[in-house]
N, C-alpha and C. Protein backbone atom coordinates (compact mmCIF):
# COMPACT_ATOMS: atom_id res chain seq x y z
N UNK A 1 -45.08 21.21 8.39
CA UNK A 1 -44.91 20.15 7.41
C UNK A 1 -46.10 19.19 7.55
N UNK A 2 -46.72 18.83 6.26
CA UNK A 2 -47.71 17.83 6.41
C UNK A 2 -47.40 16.36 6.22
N UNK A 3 -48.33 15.32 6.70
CA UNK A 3 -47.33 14.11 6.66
C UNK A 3 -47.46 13.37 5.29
N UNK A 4 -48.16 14.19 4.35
CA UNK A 4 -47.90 13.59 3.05
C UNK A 4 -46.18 14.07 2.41
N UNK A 5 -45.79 15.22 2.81
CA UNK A 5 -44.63 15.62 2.29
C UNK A 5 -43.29 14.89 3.29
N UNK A 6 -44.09 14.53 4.73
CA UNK A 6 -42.67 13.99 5.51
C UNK A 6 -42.87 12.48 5.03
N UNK A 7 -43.66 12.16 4.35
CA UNK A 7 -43.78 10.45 3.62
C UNK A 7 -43.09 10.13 2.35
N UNK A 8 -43.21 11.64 1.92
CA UNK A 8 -42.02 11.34 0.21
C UNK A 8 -40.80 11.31 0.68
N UNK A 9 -40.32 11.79 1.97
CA UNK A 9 -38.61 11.89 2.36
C UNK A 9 -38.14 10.57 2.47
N UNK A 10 -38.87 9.43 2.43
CA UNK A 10 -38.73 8.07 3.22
C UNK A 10 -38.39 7.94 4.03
N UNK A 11 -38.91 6.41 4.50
CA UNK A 11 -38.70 5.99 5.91
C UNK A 11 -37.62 6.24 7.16
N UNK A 12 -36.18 5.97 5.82
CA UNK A 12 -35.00 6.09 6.19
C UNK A 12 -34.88 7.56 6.99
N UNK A 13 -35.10 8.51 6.64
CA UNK A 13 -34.83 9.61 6.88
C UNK A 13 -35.75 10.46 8.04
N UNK A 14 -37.09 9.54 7.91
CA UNK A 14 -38.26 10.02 8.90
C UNK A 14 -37.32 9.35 10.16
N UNK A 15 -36.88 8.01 9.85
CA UNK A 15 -36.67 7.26 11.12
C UNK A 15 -35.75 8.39 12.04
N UNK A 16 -34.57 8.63 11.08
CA UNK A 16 -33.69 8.95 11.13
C UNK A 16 -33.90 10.32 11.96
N UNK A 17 -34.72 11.04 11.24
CA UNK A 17 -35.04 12.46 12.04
C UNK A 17 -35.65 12.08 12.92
N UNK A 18 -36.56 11.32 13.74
CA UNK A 18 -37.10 10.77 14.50
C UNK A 18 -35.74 10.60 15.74
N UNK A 19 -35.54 9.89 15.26
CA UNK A 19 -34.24 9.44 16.08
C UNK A 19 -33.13 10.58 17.03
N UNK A 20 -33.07 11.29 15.71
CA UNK A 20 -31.92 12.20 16.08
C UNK A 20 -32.12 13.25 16.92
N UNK A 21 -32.69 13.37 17.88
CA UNK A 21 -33.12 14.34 18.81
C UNK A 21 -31.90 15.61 19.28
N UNK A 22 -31.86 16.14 19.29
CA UNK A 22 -30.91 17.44 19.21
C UNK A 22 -30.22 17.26 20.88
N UNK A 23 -28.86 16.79 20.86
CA UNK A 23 -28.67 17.06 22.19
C UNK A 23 -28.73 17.95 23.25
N UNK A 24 -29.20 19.35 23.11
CA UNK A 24 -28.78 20.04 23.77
C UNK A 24 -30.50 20.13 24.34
N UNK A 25 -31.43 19.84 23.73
CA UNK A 25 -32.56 19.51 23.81
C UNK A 25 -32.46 18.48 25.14
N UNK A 26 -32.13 17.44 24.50
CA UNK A 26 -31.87 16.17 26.12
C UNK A 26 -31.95 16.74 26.83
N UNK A 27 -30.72 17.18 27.04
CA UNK A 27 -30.26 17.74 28.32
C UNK A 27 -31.31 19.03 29.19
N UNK A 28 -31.91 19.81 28.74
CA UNK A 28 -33.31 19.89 29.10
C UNK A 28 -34.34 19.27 29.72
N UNK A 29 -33.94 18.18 29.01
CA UNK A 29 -35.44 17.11 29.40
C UNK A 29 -35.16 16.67 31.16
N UNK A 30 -36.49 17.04 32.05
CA UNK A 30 -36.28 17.04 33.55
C UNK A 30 -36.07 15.32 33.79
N UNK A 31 -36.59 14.65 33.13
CA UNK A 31 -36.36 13.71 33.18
C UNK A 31 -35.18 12.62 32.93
N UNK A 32 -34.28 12.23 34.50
CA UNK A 32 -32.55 12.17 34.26
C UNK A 32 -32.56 10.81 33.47
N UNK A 33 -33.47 9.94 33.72
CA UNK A 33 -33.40 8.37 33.63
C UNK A 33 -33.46 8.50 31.71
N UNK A 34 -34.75 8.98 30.99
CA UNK A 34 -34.83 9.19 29.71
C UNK A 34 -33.22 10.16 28.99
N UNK A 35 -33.06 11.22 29.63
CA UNK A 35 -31.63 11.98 29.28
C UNK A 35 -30.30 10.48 29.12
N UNK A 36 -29.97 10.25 30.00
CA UNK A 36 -29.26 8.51 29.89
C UNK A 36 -29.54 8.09 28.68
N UNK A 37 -30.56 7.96 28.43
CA UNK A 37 -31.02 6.37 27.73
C UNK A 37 -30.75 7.18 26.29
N UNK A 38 -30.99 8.60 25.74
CA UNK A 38 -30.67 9.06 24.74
C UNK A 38 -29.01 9.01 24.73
N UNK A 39 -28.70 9.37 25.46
CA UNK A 39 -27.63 9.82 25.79
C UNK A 39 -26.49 8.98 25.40
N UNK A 40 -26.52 7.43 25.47
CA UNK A 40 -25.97 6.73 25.51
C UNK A 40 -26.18 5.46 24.19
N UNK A 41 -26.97 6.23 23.38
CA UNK A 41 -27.75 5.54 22.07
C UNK A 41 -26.56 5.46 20.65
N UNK A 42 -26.20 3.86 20.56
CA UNK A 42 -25.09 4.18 19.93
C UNK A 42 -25.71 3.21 18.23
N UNK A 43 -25.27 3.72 16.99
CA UNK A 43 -25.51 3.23 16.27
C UNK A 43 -24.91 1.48 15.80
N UNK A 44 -25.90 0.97 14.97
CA UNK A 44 -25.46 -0.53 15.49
C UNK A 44 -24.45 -0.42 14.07
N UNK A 45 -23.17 -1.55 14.30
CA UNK A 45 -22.05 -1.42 12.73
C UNK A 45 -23.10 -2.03 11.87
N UNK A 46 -22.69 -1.85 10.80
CA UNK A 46 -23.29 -2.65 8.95
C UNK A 46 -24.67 -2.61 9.56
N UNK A 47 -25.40 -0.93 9.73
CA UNK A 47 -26.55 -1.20 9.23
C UNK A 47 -26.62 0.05 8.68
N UNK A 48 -27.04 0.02 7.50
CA UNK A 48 -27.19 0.67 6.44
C UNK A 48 -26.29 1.86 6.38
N UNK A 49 -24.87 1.72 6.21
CA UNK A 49 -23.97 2.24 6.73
C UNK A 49 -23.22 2.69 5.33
N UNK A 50 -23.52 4.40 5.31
CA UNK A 50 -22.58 4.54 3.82
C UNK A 50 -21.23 4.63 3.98
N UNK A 51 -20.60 3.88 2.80
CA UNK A 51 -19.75 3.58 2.65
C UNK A 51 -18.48 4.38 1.70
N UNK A 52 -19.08 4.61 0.51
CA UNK A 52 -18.56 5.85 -0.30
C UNK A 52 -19.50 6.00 -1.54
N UNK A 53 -19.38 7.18 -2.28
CA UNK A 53 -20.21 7.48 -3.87
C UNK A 53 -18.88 7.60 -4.44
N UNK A 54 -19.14 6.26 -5.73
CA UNK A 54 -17.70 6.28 -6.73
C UNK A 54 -18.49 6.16 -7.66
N UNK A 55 -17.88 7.31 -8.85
CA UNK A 55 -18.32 7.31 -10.26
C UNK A 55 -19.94 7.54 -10.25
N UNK A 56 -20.78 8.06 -8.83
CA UNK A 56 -22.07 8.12 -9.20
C UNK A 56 -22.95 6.75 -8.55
N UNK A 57 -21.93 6.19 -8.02
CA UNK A 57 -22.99 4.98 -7.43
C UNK A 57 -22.62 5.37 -5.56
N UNK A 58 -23.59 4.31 -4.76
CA UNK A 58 -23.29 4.88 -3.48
C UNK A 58 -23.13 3.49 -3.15
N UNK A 59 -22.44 3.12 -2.06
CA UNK A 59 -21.70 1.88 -1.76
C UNK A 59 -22.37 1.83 -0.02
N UNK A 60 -23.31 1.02 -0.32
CA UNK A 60 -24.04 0.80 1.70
C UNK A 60 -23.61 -0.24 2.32
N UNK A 61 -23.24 -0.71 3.01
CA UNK A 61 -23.02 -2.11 4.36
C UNK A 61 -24.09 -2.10 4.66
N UNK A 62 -24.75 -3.12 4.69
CA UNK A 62 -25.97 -3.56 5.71
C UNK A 62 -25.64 -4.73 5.90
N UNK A 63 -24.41 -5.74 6.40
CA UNK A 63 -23.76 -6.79 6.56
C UNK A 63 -24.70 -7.12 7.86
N UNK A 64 -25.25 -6.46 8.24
CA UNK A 64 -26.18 -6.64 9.69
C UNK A 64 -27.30 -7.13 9.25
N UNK A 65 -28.03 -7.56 8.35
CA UNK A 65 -29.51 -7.81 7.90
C UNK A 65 -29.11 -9.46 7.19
N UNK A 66 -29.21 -10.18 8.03
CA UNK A 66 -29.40 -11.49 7.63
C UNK A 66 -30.57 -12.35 7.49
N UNK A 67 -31.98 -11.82 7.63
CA UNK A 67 -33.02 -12.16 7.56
C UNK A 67 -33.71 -11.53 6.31
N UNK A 68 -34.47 -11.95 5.68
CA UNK A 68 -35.91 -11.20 4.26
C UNK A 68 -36.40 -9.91 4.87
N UNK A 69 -36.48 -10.19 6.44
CA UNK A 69 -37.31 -9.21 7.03
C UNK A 69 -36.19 -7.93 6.96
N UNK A 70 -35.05 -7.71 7.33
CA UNK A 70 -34.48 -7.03 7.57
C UNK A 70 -33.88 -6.55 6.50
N UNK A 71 -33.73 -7.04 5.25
CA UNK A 71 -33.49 -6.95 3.88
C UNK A 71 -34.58 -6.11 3.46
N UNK A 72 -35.75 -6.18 4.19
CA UNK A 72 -37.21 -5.82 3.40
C UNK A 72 -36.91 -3.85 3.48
N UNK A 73 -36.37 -3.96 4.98
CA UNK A 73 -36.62 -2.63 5.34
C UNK A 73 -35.32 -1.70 4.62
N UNK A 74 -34.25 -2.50 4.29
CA UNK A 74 -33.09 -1.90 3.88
C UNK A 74 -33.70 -1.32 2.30
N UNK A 75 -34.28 -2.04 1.80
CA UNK A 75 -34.60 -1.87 0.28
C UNK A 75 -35.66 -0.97 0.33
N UNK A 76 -35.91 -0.93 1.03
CA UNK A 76 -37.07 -0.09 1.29
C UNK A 76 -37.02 1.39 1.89
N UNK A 77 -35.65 1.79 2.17
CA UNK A 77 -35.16 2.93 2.57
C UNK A 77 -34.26 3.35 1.52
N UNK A 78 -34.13 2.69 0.24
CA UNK A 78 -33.55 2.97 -0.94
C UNK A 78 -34.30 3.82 -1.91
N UNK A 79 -33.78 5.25 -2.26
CA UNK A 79 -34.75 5.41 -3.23
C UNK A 79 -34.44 5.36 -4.60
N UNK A 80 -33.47 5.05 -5.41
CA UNK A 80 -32.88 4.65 -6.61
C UNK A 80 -32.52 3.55 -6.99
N UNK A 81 -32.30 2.87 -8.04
CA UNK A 81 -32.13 1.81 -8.41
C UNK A 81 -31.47 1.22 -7.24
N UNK A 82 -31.46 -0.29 -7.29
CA UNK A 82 -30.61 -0.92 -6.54
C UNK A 82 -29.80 -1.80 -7.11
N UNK A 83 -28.62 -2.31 -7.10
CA UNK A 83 -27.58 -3.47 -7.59
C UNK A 83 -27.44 -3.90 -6.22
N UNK A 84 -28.27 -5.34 -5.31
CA UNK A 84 -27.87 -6.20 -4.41
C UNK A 84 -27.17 -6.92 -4.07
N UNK A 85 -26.43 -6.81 -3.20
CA UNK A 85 -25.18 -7.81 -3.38
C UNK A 85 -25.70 -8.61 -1.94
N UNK A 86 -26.20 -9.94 -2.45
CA UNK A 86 -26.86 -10.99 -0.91
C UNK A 86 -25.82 -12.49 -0.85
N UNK A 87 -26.39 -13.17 -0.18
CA UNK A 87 -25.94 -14.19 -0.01
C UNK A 87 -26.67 -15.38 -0.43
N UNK A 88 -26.35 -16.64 -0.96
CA UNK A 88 -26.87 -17.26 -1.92
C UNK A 88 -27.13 -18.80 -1.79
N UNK A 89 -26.16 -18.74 -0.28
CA UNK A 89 -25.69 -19.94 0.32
C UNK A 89 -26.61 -20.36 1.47
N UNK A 90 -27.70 -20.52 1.23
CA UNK A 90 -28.70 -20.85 2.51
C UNK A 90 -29.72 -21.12 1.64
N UNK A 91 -30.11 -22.38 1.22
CA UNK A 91 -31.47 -22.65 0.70
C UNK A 91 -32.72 -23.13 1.87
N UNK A 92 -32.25 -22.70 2.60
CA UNK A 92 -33.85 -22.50 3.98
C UNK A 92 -34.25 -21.36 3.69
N UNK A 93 -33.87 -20.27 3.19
CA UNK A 93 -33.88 -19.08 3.39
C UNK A 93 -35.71 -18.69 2.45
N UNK A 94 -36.53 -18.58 2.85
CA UNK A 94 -37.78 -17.59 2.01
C UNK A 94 -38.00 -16.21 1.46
N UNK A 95 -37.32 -16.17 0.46
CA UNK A 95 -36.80 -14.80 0.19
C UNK A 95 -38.10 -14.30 -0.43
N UNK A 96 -39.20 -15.15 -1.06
CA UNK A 96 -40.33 -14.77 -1.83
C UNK A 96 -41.01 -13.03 -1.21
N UNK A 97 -40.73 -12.93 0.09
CA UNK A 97 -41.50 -11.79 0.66
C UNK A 97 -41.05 -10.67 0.00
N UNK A 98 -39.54 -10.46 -0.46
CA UNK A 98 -38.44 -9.38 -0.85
C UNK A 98 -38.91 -9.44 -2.72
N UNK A 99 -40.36 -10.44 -3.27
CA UNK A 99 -40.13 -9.75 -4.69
C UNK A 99 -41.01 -8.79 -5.11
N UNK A 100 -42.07 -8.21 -4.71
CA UNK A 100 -42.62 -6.76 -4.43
C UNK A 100 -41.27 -5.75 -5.48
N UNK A 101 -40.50 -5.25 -3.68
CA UNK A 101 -39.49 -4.44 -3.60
C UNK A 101 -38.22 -4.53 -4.64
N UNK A 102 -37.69 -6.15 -5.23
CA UNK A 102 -37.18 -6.28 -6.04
C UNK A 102 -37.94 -6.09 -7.32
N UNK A 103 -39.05 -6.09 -7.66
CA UNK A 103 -39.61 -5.98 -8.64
C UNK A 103 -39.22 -4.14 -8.87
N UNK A 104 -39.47 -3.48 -8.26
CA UNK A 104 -39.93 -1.77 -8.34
C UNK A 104 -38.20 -1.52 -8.15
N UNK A 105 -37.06 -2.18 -7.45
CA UNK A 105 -36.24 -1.46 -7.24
C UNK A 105 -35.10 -2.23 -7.52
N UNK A 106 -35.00 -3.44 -7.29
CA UNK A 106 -33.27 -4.14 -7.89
C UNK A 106 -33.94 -4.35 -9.05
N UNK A 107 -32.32 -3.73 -9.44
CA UNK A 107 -32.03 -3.83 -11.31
C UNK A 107 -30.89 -4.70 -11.45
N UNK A 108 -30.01 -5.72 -10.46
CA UNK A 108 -28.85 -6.52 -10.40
C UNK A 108 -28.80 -6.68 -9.31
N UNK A 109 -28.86 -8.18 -9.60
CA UNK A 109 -28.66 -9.43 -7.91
C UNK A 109 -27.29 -9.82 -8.40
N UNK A 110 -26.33 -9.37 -7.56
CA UNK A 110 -25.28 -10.23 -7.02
C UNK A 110 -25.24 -11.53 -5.90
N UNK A 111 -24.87 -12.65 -6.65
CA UNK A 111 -25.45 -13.26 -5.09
C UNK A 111 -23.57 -14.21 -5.14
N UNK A 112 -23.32 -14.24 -3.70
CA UNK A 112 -22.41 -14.24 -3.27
C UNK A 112 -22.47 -15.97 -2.79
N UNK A 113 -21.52 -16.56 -3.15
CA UNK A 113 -21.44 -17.51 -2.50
C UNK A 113 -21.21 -19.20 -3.78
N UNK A 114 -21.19 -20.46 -3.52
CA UNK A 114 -21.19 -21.39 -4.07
C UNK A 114 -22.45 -22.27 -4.47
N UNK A 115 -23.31 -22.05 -3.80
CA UNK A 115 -24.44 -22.39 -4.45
C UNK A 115 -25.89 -20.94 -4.40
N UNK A 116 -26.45 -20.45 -5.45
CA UNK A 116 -27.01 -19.57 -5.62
C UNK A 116 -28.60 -19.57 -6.14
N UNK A 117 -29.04 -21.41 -6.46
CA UNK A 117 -30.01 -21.70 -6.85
C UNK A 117 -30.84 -21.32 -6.52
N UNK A 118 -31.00 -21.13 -5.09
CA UNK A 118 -32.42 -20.27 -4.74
C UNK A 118 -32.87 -18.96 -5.35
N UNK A 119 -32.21 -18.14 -4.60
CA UNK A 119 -32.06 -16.78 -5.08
C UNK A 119 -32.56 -16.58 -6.83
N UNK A 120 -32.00 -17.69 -7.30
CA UNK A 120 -32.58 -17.58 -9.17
C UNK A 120 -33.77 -17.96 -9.13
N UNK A 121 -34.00 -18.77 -8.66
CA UNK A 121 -35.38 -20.03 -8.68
C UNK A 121 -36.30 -18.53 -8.28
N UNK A 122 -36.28 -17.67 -7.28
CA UNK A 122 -37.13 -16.67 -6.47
C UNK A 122 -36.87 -15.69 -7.75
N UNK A 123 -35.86 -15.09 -8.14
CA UNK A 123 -35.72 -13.98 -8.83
C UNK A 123 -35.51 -13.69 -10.31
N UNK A 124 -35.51 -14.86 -10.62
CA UNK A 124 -35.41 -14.92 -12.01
C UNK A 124 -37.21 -14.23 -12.84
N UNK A 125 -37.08 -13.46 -13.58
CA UNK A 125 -37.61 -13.13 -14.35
C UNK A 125 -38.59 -11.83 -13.48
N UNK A 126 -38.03 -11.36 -12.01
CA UNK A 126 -38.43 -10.17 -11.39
C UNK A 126 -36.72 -9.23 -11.53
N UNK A 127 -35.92 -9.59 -11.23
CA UNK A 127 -34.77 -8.81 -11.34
C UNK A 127 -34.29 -9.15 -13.14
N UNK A 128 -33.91 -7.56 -13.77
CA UNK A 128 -33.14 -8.24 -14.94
C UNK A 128 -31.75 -8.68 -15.05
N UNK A 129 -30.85 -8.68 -14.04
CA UNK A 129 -29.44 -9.33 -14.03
C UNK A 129 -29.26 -9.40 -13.02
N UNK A 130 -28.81 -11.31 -13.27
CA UNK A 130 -28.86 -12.06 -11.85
C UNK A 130 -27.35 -12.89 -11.85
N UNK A 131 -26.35 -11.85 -10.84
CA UNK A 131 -24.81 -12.86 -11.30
C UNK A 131 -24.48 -13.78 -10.36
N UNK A 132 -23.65 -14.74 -10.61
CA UNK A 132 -23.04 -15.27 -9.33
C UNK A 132 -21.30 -14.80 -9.52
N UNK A 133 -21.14 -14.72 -7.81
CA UNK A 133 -19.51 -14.50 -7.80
C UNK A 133 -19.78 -15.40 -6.55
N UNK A 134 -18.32 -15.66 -6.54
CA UNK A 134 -17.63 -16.96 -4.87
C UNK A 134 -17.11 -15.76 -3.95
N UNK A 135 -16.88 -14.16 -4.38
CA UNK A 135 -16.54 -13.54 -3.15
C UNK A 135 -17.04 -12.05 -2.95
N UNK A 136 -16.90 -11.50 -2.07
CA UNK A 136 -17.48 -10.15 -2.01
C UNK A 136 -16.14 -9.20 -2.66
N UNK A 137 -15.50 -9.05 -2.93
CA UNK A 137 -14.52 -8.72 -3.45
C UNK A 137 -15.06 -8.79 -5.42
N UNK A 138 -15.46 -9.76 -5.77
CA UNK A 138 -15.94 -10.45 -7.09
C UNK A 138 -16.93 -8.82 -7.34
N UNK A 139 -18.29 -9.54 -6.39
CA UNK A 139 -19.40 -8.74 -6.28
C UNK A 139 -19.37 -6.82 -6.65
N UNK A 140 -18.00 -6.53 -5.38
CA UNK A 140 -17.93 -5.37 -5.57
C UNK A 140 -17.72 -4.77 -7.17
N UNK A 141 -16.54 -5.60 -7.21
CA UNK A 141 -15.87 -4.85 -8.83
C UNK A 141 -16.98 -5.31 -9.40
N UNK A 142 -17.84 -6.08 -9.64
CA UNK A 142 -18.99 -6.47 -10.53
C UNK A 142 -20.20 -5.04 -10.30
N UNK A 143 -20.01 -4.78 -9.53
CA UNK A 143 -21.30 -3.77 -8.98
C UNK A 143 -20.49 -2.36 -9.90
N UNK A 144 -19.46 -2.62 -9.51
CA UNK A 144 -18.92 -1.41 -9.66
C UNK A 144 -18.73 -0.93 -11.50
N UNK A 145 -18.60 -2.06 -12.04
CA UNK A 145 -18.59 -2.45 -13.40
C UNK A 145 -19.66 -2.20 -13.90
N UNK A 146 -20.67 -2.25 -13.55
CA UNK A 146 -22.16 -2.95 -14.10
C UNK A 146 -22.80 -1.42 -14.79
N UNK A 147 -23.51 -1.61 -15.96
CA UNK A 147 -24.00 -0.64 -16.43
C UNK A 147 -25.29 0.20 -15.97
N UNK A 148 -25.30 -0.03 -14.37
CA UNK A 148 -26.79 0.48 -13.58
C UNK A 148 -26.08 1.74 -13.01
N UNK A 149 -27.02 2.85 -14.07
CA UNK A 149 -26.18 4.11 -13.51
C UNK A 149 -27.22 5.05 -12.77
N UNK A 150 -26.59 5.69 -11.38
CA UNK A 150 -26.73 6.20 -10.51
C UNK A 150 -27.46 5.05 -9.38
N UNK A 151 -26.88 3.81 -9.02
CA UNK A 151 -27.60 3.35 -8.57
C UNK A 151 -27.23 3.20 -7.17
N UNK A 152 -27.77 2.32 -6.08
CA UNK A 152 -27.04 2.57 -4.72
C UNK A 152 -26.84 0.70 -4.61
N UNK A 153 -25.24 0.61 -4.31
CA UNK A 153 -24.50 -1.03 -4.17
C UNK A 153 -25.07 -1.05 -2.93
N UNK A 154 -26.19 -1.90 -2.72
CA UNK A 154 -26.53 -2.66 -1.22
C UNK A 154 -25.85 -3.89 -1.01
N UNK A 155 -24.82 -4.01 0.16
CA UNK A 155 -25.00 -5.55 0.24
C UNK A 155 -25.42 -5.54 1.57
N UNK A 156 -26.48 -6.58 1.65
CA UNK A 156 -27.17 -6.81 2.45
C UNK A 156 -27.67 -8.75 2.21
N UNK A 157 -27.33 -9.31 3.09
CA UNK A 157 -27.07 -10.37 2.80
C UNK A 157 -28.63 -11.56 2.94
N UNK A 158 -29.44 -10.95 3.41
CA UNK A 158 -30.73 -11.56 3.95
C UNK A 158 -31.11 -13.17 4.01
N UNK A 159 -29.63 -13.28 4.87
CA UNK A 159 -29.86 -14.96 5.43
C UNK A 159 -28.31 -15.02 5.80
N UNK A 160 -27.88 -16.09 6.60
CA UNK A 160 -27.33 -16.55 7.21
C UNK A 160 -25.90 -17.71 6.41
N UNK A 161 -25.26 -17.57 6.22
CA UNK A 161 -24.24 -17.82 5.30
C UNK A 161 -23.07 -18.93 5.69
N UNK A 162 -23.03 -18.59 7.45
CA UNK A 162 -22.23 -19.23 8.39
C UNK A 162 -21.25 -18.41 8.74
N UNK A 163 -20.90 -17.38 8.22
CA UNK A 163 -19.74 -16.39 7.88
C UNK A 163 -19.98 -15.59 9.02
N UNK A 164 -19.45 -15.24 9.85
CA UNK A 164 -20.02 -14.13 10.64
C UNK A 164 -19.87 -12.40 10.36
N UNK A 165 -21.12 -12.28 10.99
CA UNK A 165 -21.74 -10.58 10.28
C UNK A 165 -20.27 -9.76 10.02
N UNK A 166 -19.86 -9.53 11.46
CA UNK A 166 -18.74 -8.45 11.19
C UNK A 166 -17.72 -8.93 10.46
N UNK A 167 -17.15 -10.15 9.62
CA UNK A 167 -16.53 -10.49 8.98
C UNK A 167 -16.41 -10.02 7.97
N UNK A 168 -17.75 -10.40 7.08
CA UNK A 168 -18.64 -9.85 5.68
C UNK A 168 -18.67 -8.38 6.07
N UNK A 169 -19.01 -7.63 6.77
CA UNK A 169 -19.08 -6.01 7.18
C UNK A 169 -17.29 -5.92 6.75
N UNK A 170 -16.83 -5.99 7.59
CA UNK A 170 -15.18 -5.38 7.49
C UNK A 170 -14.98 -6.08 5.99
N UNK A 171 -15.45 -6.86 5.52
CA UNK A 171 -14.92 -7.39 4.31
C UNK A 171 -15.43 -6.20 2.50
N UNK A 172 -16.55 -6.35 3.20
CA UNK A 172 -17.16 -5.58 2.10
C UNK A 172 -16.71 -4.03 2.26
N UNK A 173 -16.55 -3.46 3.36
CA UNK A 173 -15.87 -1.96 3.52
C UNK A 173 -14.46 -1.80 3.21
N UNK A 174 -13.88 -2.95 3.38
CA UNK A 174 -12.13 -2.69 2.57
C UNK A 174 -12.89 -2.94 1.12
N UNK A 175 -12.99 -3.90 0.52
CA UNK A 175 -12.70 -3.53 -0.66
C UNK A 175 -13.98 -2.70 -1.59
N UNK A 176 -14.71 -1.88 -0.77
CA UNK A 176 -14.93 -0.88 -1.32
C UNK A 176 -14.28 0.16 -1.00
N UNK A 177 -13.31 0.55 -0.06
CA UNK A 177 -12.38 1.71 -0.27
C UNK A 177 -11.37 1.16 -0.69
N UNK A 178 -10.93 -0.17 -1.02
CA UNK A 178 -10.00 -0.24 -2.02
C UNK A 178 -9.84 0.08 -3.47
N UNK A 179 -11.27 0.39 -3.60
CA UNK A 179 -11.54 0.27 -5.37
C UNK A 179 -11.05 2.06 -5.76
């Protein structure tokens, strides 16, 4: 394989094969201290974590990415449209780095929360539909509603909300297998 063809698979998947080293392989390896350290390699929750494909869309957790930076890489391991579902409630937040990637790939910002001004002020006129909802519950059925077809529901929150991560994670995974 040449690395122009392992570059169209994306990142996600290079990482991923990268990563995934064949256990039985390890265990081979003479080296006991490295065998361990694979060995014991556990995936982190809500990161980029599928969730289900309903009606043609795919439903991800990345409840773990509370920073632009970490948002950058999630969107960026997407290869189809995106409908974002972030958080809206942190005006410290510099989201300007994420409009590149929103430009080429979100087609619908969900932004979650009671005040959402930023997020518009940054995305208005790079994303073409920009909603507000007060809950992730809102968001979902909104994502789920929305006329962006075949697309993949990210929520990925890229900033800090006060809410804690695994909250928003377990929150957003019930009521996407509730739907």
């Amino acid at each position: 394989m040449n690395i122009e063809t392992l570059a169209t698979q994306g990142r996600d998947k290079v990482f991923n094969g990268l990563a995934g080293i064949d256990a039985t392989k390890l265990k081979k390896l003479r080296n006991q201290n490295l065998r361990e350290c694979f060995s014991h390699f556990e995936e982190e929750p809500f990161r980029l974590q599928f969730m289900a494909r309903i009606h043609g869309m795919e439903f991800i957790n990345d409840a773990i990415s509370r920073t632009p930076n970490a948002t950058w890489y999630s969107l960026e391991t997407i290869n189809n449209a995106v409908i974002w579902i972030a958080n809206g409630d942190n005006n410290d937040t510099d989201f300007t780095t994420l409009i590149p990637l929103a430009l080429r790939k979100v087609r619908m910002l969900i932004c979650v929360g009671k005040d959402n001004q930023k997020l518009h002020d940054v995305f208005s006129g790079i994303i073409p539909s920009i909603i507000d909802v007060e809950t992730i519950k809102e968001a979902v059925s909104k994502a789920l509603y929305s006329n962006v077809e075949n697309a993949t529901v990210l929520f990925s929150p890229a900033c800090e909300n006060g809410h804690p991560m695994s909250e928003q994670g377990k929150e957003f995974q019930k009521e996407v297998y509730d739907l």
